[in-house]
Protein backbone atom coordinates (compact mmCIF):
# COMPACT_ATOMS: atom_id res chain seq x y z
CA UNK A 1 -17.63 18.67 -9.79
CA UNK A 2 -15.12 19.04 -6.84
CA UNK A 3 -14.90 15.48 -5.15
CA UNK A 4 -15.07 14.89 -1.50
CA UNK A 5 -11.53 13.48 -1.53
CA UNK A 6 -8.09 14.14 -0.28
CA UNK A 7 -5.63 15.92 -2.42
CA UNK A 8 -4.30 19.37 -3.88
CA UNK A 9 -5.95 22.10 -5.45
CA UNK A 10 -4.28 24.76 -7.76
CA UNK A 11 -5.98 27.90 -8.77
CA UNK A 12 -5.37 29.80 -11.74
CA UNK A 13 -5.74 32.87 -13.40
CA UNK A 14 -6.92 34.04 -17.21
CA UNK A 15 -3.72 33.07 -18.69
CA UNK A 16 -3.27 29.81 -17.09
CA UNK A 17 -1.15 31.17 -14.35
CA UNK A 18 -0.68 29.75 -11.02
CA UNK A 19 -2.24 31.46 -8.60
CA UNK A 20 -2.42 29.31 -5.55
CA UNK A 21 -1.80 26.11 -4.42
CA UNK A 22 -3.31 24.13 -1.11
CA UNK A 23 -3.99 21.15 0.40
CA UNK A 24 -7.00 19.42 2.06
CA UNK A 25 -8.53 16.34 3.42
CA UNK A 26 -12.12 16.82 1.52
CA UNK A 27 -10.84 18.90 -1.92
CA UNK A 28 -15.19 20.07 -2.27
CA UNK A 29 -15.29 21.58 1.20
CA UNK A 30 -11.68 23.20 1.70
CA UNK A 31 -12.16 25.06 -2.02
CA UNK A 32 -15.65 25.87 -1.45
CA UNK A 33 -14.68 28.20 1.85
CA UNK A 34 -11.72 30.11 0.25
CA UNK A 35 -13.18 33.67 1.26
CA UNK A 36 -10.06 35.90 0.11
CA UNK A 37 -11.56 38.45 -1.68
CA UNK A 38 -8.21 39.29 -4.04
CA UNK A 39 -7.73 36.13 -5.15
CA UNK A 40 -11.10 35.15 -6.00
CA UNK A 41 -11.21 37.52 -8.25
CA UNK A 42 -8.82 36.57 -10.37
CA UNK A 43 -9.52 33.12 -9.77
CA UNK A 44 -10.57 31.54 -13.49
CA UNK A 45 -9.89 28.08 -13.20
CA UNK A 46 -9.50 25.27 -10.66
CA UNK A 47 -7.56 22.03 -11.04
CA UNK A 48 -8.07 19.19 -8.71
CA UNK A 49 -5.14 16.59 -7.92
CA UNK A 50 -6.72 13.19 -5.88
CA UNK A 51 -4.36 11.51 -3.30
CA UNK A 52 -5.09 8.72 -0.78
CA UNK A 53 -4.24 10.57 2.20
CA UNK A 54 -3.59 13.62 4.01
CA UNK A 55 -0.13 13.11 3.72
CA UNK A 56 0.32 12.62 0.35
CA UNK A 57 -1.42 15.84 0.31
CA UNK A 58 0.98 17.57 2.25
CA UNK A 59 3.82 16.37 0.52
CA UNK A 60 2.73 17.41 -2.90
CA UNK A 61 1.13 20.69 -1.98
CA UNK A 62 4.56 21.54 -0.90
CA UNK A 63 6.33 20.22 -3.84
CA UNK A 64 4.33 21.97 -6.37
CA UNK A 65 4.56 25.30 -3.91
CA UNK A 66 8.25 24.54 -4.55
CA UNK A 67 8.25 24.32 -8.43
CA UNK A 68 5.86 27.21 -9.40
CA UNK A 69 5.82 29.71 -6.22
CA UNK A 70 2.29 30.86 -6.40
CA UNK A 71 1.93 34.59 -5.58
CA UNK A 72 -0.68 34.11 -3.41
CA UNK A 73 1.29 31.51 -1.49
CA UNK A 74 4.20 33.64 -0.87
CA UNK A 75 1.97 36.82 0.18
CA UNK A 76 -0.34 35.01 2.35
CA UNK A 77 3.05 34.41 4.74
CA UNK A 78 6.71 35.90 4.49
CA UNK A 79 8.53 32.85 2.71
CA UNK A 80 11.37 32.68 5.01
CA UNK A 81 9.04 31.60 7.39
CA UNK A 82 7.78 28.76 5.77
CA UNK A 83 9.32 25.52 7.03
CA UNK A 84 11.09 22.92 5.36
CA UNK A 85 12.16 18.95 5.72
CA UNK A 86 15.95 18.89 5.54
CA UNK A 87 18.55 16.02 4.81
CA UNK A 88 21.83 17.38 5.77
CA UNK A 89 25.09 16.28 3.54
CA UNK A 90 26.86 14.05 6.28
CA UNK A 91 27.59 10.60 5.63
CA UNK A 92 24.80 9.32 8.23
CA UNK A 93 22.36 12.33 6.78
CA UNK A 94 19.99 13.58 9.75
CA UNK A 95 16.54 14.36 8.59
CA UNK A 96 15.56 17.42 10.54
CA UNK A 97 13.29 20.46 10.17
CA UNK A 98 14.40 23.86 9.63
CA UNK A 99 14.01 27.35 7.62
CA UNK A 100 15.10 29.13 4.30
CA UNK A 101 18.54 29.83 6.21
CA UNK A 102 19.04 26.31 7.37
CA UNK A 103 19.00 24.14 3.71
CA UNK A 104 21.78 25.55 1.78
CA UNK A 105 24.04 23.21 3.26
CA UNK A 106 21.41 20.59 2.87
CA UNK A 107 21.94 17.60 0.60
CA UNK A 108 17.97 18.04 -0.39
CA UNK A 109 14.85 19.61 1.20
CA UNK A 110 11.67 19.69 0.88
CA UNK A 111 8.81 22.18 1.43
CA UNK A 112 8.24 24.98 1.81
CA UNK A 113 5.25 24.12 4.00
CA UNK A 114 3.09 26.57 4.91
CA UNK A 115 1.91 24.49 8.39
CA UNK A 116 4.54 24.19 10.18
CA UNK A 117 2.74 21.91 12.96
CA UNK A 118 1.50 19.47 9.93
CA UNK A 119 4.93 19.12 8.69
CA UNK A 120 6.45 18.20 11.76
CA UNK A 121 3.26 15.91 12.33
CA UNK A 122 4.33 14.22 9.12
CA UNK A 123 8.11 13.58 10.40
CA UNK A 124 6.90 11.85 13.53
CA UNK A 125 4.38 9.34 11.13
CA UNK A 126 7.59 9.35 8.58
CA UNK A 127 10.20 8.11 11.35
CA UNK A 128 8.17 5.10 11.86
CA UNK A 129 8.52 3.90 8.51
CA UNK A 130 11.97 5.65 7.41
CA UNK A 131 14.06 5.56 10.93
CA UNK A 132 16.75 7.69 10.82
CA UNK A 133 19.37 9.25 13.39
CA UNK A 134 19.90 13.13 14.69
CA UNK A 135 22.94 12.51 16.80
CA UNK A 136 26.40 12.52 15.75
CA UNK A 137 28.20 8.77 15.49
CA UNK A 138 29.44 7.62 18.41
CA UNK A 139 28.85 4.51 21.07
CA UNK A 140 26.34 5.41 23.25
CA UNK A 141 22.59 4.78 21.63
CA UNK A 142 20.57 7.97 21.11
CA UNK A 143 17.06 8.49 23.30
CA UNK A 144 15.30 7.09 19.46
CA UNK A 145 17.14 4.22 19.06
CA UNK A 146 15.09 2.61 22.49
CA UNK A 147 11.88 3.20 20.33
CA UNK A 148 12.68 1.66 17.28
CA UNK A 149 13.00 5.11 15.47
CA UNK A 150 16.60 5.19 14.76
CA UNK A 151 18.45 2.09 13.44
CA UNK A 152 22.02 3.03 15.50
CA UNK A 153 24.53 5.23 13.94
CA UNK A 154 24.64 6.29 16.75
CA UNK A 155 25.33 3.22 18.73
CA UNK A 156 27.54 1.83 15.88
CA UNK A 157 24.70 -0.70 15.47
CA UNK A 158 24.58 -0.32 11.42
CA UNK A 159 26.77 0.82 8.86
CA UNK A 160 26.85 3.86 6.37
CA UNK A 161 26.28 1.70 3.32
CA UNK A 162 22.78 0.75 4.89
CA UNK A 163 21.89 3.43 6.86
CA UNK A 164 22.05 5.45 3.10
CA UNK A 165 19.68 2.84 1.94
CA UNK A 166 16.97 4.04 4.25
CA UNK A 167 17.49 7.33 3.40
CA UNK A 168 16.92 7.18 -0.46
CA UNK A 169 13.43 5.61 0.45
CA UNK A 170 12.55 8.33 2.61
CA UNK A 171 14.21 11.14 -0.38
CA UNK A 172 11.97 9.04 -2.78
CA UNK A 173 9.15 8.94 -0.70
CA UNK A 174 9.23 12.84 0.13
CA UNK A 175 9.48 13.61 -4.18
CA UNK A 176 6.22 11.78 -4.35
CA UNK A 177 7.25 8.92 -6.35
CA UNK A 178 5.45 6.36 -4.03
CA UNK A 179 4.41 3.75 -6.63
CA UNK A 180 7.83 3.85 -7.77
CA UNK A 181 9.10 2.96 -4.38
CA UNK A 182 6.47 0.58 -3.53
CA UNK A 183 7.48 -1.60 -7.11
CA UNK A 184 11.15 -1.30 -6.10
CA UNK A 185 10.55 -2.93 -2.65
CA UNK A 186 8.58 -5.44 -4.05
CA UNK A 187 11.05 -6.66 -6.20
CA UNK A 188 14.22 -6.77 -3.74
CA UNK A 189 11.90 -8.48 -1.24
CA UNK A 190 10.64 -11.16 -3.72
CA UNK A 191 14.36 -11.72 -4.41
CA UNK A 192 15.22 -11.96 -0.52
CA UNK A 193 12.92 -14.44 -0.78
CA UNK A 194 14.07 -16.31 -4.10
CA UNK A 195 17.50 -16.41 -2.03
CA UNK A 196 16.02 -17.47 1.35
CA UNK A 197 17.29 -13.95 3.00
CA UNK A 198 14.17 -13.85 5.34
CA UNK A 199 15.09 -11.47 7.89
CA UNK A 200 15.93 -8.80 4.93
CA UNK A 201 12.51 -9.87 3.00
CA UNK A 202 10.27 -9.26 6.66
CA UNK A 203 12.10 -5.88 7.15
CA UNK A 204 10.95 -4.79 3.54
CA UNK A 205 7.47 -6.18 3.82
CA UNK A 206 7.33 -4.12 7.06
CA UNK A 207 8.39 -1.05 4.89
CA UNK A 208 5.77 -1.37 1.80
CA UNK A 209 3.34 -2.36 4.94
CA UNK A 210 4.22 0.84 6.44
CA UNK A 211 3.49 3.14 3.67
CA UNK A 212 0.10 1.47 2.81
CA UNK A 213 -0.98 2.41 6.26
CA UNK A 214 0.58 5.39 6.62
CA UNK A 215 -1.39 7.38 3.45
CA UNK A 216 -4.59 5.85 4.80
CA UNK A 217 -5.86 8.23 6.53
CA UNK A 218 -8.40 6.07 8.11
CA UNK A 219 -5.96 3.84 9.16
CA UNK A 220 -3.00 6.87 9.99
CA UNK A 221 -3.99 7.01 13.75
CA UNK A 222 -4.14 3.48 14.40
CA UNK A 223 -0.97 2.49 13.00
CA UNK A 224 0.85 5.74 14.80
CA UNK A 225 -0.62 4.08 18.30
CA UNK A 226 0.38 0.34 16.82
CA UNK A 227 3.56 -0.07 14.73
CA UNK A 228 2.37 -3.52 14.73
CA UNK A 229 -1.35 -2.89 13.87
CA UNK A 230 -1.61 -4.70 10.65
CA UNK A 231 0.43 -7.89 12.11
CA UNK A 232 -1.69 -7.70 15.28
CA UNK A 233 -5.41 -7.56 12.91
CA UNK A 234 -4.14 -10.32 10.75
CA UNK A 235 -3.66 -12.29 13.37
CA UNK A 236 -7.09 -11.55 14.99
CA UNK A 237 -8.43 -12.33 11.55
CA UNK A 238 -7.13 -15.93 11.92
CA UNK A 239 -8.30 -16.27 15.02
CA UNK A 240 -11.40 -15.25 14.20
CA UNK A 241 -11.39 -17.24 10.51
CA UNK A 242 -10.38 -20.64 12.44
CA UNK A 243 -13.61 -20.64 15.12
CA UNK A 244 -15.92 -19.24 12.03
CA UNK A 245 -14.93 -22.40 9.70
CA UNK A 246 -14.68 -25.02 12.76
CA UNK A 247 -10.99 -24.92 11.89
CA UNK A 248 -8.66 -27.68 13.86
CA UNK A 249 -5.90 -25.33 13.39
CA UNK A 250 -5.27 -21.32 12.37
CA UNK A 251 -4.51 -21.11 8.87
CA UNK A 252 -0.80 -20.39 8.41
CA UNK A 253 -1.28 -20.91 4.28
CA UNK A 254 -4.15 -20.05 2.51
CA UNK A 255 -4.81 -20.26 -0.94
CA UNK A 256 -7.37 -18.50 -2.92
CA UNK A 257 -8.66 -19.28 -6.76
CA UNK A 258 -10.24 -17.60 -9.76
CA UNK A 259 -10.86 -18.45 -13.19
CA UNK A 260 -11.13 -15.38 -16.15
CA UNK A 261 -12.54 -16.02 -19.51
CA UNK A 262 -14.52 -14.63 -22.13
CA UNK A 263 -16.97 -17.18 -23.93
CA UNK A 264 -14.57 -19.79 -22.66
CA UNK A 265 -11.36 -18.28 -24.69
CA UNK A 266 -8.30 -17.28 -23.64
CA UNK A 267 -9.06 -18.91 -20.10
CA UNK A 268 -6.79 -18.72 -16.89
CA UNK A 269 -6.73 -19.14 -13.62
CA UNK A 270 -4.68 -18.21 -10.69
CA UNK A 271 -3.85 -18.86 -7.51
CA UNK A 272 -3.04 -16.48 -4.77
CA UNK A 273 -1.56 -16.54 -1.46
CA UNK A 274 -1.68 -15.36 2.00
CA UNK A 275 0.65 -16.47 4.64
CA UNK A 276 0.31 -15.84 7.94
CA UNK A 277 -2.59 -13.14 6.76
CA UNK A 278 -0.28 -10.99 4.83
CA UNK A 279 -0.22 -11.51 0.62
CA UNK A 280 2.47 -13.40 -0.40
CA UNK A 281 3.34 -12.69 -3.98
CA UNK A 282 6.10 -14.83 -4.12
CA UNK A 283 4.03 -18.04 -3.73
CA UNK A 284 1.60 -17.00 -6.79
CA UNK A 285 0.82 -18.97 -9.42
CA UNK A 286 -1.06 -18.73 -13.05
CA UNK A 287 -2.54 -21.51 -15.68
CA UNK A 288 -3.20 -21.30 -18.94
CA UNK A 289 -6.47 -24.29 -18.42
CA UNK A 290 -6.48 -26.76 -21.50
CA UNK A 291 -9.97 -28.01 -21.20
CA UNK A 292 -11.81 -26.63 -24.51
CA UNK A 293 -15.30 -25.77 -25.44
CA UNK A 294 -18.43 -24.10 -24.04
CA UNK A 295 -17.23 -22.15 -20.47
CA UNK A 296 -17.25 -24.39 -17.84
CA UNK A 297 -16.23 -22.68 -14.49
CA UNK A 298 -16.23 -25.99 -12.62
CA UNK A 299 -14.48 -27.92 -14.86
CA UNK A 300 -12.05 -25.01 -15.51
CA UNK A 301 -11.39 -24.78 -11.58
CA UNK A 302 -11.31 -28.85 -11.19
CA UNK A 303 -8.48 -28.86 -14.02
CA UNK A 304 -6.71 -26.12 -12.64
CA UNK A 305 -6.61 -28.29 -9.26
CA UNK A 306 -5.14 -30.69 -10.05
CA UNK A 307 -2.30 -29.52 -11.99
CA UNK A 308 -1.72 -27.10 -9.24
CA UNK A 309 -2.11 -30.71 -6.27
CA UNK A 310 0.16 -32.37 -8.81
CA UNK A 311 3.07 -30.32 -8.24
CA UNK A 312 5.00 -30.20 -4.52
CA UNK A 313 4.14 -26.72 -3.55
CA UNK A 314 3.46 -26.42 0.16
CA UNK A 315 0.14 -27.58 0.72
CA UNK A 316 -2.24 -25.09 2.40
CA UNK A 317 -4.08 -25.24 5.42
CA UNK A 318 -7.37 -23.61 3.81
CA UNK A 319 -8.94 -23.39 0.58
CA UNK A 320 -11.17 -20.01 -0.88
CA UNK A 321 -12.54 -20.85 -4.64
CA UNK A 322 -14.32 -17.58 -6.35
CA UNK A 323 -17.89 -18.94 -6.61
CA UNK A 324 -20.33 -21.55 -4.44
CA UNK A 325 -21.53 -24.92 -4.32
CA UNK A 326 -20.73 -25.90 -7.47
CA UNK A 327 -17.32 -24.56 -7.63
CA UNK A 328 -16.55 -25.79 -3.85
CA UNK A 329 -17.69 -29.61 -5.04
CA UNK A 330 -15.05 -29.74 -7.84
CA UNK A 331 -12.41 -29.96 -5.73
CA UNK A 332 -11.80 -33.26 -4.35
CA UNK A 333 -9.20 -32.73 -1.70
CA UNK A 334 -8.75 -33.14 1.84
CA UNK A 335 -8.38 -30.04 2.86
CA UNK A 336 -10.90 -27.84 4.11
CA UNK A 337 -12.19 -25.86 1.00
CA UNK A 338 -15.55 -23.04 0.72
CA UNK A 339 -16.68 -21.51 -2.40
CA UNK A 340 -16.88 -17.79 -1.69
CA UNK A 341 -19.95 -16.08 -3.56
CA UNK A 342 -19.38 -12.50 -4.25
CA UNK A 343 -23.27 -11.50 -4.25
CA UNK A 344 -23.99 -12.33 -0.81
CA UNK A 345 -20.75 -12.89 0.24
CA UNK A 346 -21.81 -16.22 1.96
CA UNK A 347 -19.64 -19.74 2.14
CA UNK A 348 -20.31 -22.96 0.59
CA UNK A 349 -18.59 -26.08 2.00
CA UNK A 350 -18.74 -29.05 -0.68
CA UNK A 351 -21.30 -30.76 1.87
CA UNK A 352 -23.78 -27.92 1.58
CA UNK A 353 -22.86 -26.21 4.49
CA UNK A 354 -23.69 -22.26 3.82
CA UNK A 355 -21.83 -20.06 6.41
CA UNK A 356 -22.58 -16.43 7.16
CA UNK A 357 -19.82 -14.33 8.54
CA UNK A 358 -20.61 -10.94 9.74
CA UNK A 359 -19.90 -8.24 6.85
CA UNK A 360 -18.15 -6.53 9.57
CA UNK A 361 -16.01 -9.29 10.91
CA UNK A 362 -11.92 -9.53 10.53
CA UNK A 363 -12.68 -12.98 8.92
CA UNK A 364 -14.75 -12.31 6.23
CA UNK A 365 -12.38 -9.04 5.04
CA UNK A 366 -9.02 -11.26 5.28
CA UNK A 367 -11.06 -13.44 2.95
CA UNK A 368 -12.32 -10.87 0.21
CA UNK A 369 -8.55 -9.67 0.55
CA UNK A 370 -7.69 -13.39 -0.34
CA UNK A 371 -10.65 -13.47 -3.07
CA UNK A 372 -10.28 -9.45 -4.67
CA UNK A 373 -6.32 -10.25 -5.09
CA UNK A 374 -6.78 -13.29 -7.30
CA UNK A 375 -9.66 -11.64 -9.23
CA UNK A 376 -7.27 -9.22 -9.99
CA UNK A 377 -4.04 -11.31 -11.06
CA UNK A 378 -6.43 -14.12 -12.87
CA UNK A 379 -7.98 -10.59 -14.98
CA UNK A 380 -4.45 -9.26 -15.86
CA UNK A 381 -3.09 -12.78 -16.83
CA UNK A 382 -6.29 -12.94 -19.23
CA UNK A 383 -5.56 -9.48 -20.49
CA UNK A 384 -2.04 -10.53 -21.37
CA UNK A 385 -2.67 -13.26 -23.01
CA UNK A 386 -5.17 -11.90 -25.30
CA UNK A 387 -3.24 -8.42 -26.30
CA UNK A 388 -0.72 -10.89 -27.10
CA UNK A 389 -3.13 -12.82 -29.52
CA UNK A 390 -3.68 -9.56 -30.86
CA UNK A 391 -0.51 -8.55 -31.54
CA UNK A 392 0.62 -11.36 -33.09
């Protein structure tokens, strides 16, 4: 069965051959309407390839058109009109769009893509994230650089060393190695961080931010009309979180909690962050919890508090635990603190207060961001710790 998802397609023939390669939003529709007589005939086999976005789609479709030059492809339209996403070899590189005559000079390309009006689409969504500079060096910034789309070769405004830095991303980001990219910019801006470089470590969260959005496709229009969408709805979250829980202040820090177990072995718990409404990785934290016996989620999350009260991390300005009443009453803090229950998504306060945000409401999805992201780091500290029991 064909899903009803965004991604590539390949057909083949009777010997496994290649056939044809194309893109679409909803893979079951788009192959489902292929009326070309010729090739469904020899059409023996499909192969399905899931992305998370229209773009992704694009950029694969073209560099799989690229590697294996389906017949049908290259009959359906003269090649040498196909277009094609070209880094010249200069030392600022310009990233511009041209034809089969234009990339032998290039430093890499990418395509060919058989839409020419979706690949250029894909540039303009691509400059946001990656900007980069068409006009020769000089001293006088370029018509881009007022919109944030070029970072100023032109204007002498950054140097080459730099400038090449940006560029890489985009080359990896075009060859499709996105998770790769995404892990790499983690990693520098958790050590911008480690080293207090701020500035450097908010220009790379704004990157990783930027791709996330961008291969959306739900999200792809309202970031191209907002840059600063997914500051601007975190903030509106907070807003919106701080009237909801009778808040004295918005929540700058907040700290989320999980415990994961089986039968009370191996148990762990973590502890998450979001800081100013955007995950924080760099503030995380794990346990390895001590207390012993049958599984006790509240005493598990009442140990875990205060070891993690006991130490001087920043203290936060809100308090989610993964569960209700129970779990909300182990803590003894003062700070404000609601057990969030995952089957009815409602919150507990530890004086029995149950609160019931709208399931459509900015609040209430900045907090099952908060809650979803330490499920998932307490589950793959548990997992560690018992392959290495295993292994042992």
């Amino acid at each position: 069965m064909i899903p009803h998802k965004p991604g590539v397609y390949i057909f083949k023939g009777a010997k496994g051959e290649i056939l044809y390669i194309g893109k679409a939003i909803d893979l079951h529709s788009r192959v489902s309407q292929h009326h070309s007589p010729v090739l469904v005939q020899k059409i023996k086999n499909t192969e399905t390839i899931i992305v998370e976005s229209e773009l992704e789609a694009l950029i694969l479709e073209a560099n799989l058109i690229k590697r294996y030059l389906p017949p049908f492809n290259i009959r359906l339209k003269d090649d040498k009109d196909y277009l094609y996403i070209i880094v010249t070899d200069e030392n600022f590189p310009k990233i511009i769009s041209g034809r089969k005559t234009d990339i032998n000079s290039s430093f890499k390309n990418f395509g060919p893509f058989p839409s020419s009006k979706t690949a250029k689409n894909a540039l303009k969504k691509l400059r946001r994230i990656f900007p980069w500079c068409n006009k020769p060096e000089g001293k006088k910034p370029c018509f881009y650089y007022h919109l944030n789309l070029c970072s100023g070769p032109c204007a002498g405004k950054i140097n080459q060393k730099d400038y090449n830095k940006t560029i890489k991303l985009f080359i990896k980001f075009m060859e499709g190695r996105k998770k790769e990219l995404v892990d790499e910019l983690t990693k520098e801006m958790q050590k911008c961080s480690k080293h207090q470089n701020f500035e450097d470590a908010i220009r790379i969260r704004k990157i990783i931010e930027g791709i996330a959005y961008i291969t959306q496709s739900n999200r792809t229009k309202l970031y191209l009309e907002n840059p600063n969408f997914l500051q601007d709805e975190n903030n509106q979250a907070l807003i919106e979180l701080s009237k909801d829980l009778k808040l004295q202040n918005i929540p700058e820090r907040i700290e989320g909690y999980d415990i994961s177990n089986i039968s009370g072995k191996n148990a762990v718990g973590s502890m998450v962050v979001l800081t100013h409404g955007e995950i924080d990785k760099s503030q995380y934290r794990r346990f390895k919890i001590k207390i012993s016996g049958k599984p006790n989620d509240v005493g598990m999350h009442a140990e875990m508090m205060r070891r993690r009260l006991g130490n001087d991390w920043p203290l936060p300005d809100l308090i989610i635990i993964d569960g209700g009443l129970a779990q909300a009453r182990a803590v003894q803090v003062d700070i404000p603190i609601f057990g969030l229950a995952k089957r009815l998504e409602w919150l507990y306060s530890p004086t029995g207060e149950i609160i019931k945000l709208s399931k459509h409401s900015l609040s209430l999805k900045l907090l099952q961001k908060l809650r979803d992201e330490a499920h998932r780091f307490a589950i793959n500290y548990h997992r560690k710790l018992r392959n290495d029991m295993m292994y042992k």
